[in-house]
N, C-alpha and C. Protein backbone atom coordinates (compact mmCIF):
# COMPACT_ATOMS: atom_id res chain seq x y z
N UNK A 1 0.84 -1.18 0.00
CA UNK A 1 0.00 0.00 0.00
C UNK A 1 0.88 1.24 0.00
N UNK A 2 0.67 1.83 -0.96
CA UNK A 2 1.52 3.09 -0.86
C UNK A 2 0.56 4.20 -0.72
N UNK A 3 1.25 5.19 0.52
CA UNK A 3 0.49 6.26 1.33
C UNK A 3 1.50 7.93 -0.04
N UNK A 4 0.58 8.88 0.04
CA UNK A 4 0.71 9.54 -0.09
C UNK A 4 1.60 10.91 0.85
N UNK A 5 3.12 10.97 0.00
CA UNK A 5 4.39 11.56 1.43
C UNK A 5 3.42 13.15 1.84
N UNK A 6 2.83 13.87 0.70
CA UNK A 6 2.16 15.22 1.05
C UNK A 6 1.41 15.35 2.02
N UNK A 7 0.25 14.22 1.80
CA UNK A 7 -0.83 14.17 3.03
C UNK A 7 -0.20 13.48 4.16
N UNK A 8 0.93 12.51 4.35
CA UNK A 8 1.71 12.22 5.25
C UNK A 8 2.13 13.56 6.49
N UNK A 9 2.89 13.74 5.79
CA UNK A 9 3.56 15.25 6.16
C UNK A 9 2.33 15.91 6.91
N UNK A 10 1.62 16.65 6.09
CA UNK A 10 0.41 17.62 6.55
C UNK A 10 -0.26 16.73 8.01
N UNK A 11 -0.55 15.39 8.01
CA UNK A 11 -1.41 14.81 9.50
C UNK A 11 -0.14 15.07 9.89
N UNK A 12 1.26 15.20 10.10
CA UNK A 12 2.30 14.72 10.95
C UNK A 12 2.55 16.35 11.70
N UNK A 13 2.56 17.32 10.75
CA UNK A 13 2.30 18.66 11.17
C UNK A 13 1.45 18.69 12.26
N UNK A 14 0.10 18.29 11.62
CA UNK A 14 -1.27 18.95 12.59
C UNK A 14 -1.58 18.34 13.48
N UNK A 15 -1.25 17.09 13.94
CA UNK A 15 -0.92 16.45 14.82
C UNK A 15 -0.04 16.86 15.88
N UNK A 16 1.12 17.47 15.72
CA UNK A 16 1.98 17.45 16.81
C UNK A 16 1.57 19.46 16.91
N UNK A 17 0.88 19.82 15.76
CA UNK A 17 0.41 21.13 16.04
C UNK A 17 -0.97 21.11 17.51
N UNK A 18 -1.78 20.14 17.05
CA UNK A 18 -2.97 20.02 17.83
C UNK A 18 -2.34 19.93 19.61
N UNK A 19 -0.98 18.86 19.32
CA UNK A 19 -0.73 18.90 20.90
C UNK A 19 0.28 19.84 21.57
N UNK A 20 0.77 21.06 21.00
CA UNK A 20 0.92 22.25 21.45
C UNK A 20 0.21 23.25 21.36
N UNK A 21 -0.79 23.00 20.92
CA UNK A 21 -1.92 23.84 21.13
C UNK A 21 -2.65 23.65 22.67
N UNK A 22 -2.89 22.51 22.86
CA UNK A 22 -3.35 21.95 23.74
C UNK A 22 -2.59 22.33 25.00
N UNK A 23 -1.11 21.97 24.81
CA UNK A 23 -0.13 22.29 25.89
C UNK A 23 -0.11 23.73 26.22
N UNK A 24 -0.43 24.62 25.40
CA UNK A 24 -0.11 25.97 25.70
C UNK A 24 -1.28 26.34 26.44
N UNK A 25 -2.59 26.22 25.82
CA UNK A 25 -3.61 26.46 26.38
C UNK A 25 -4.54 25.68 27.29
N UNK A 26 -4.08 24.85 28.10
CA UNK A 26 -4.80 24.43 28.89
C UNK A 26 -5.25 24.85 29.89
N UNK A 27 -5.06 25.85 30.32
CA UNK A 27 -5.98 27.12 31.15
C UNK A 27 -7.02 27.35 30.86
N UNK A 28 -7.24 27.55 29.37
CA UNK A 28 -8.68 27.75 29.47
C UNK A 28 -9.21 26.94 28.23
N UNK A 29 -9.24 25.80 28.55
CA UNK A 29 -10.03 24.91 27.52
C UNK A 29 -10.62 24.10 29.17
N UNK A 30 -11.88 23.72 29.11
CA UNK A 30 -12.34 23.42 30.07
C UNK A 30 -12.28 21.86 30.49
N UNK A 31 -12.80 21.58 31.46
CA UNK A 31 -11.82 20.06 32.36
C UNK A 31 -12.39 19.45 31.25
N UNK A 32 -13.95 19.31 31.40
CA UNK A 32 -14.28 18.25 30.36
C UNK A 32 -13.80 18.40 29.14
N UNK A 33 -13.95 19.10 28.68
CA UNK A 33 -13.15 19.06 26.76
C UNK A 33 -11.80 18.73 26.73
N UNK A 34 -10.98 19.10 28.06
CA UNK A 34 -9.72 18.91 28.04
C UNK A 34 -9.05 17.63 28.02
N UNK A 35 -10.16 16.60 28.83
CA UNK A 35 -9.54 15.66 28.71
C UNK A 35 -9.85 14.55 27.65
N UNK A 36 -10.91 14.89 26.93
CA UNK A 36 -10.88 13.79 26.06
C UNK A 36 -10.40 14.69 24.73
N UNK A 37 -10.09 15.75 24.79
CA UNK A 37 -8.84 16.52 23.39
C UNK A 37 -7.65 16.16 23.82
N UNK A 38 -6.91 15.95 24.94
CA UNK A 38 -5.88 15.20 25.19
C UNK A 38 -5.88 13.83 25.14
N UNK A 39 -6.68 13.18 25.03
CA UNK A 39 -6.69 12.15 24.63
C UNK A 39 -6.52 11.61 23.18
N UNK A 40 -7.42 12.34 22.56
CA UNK A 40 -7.42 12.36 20.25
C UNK A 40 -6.64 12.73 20.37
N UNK A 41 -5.60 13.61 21.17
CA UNK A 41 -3.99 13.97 20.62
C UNK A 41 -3.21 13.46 20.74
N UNK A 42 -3.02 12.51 21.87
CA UNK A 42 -2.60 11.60 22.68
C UNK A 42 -2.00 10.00 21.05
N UNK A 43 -3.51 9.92 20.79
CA UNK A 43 -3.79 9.05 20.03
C UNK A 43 -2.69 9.68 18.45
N UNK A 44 -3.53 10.26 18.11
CA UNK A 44 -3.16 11.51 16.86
C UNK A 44 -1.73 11.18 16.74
N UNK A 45 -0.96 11.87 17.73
CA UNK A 45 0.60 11.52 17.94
C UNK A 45 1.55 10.49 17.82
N UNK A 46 0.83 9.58 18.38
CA UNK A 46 1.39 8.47 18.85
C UNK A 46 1.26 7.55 17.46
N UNK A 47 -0.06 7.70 16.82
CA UNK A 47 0.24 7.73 15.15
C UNK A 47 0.72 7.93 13.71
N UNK A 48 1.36 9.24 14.65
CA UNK A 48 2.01 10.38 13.30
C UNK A 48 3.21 9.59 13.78
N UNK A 49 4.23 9.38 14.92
CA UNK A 49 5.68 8.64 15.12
C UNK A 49 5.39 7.31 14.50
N UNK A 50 3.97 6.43 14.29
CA UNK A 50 4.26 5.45 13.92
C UNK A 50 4.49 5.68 12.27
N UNK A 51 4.11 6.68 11.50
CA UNK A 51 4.16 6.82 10.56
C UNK A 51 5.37 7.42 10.57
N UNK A 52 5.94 7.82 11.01
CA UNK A 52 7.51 8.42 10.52
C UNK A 52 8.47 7.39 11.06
N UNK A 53 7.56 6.75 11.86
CA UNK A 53 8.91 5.32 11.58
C UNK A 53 8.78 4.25 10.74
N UNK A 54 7.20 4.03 10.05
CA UNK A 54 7.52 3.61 9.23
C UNK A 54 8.15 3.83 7.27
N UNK A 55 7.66 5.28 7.64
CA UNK A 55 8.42 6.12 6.42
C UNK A 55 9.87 5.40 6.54
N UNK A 56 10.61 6.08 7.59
CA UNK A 56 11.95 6.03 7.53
C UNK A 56 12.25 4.38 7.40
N UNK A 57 11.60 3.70 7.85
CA UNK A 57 11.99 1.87 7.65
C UNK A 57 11.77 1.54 6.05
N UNK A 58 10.89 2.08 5.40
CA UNK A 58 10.54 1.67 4.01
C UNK A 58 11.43 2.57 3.35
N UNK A 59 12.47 3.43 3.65
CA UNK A 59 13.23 4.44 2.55
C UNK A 59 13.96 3.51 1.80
N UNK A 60 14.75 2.48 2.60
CA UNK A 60 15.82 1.68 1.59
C UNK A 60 14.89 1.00 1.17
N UNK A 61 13.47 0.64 0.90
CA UNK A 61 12.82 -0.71 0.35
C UNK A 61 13.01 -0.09 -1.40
């Protein structure tokens, strides 16, 4: 299956954008919203590294 590197890139951005957003403003994003948006970012993230490790594992293929 070959993924597209543009739209790669762009989730890998907005992803690690979403969780400094989050980090900066958590003062005033409220308890409840806060914790399940830290959570989809949580997730989000932890997806975008799996995708840049598997980028970087498939470069020599």
């Amino acid at each position: 299956m070959q993924l597209d590197s543009g739209n790669v890139v762009i989730f890998i951005i907005l992803a690690f954008s979403l969780g400094i957003v989050l980090i900066l403003g958590r003062n005033s994003i409220p308890d409840r919203l806060r914790r399940g948006m830290a959570l989809i970012a949580t997730l989000l993230i932890c997806f975008a590294f799996f995708l840049i490790v598997y980028y970087l594992y498939n470069m020599g293929a």
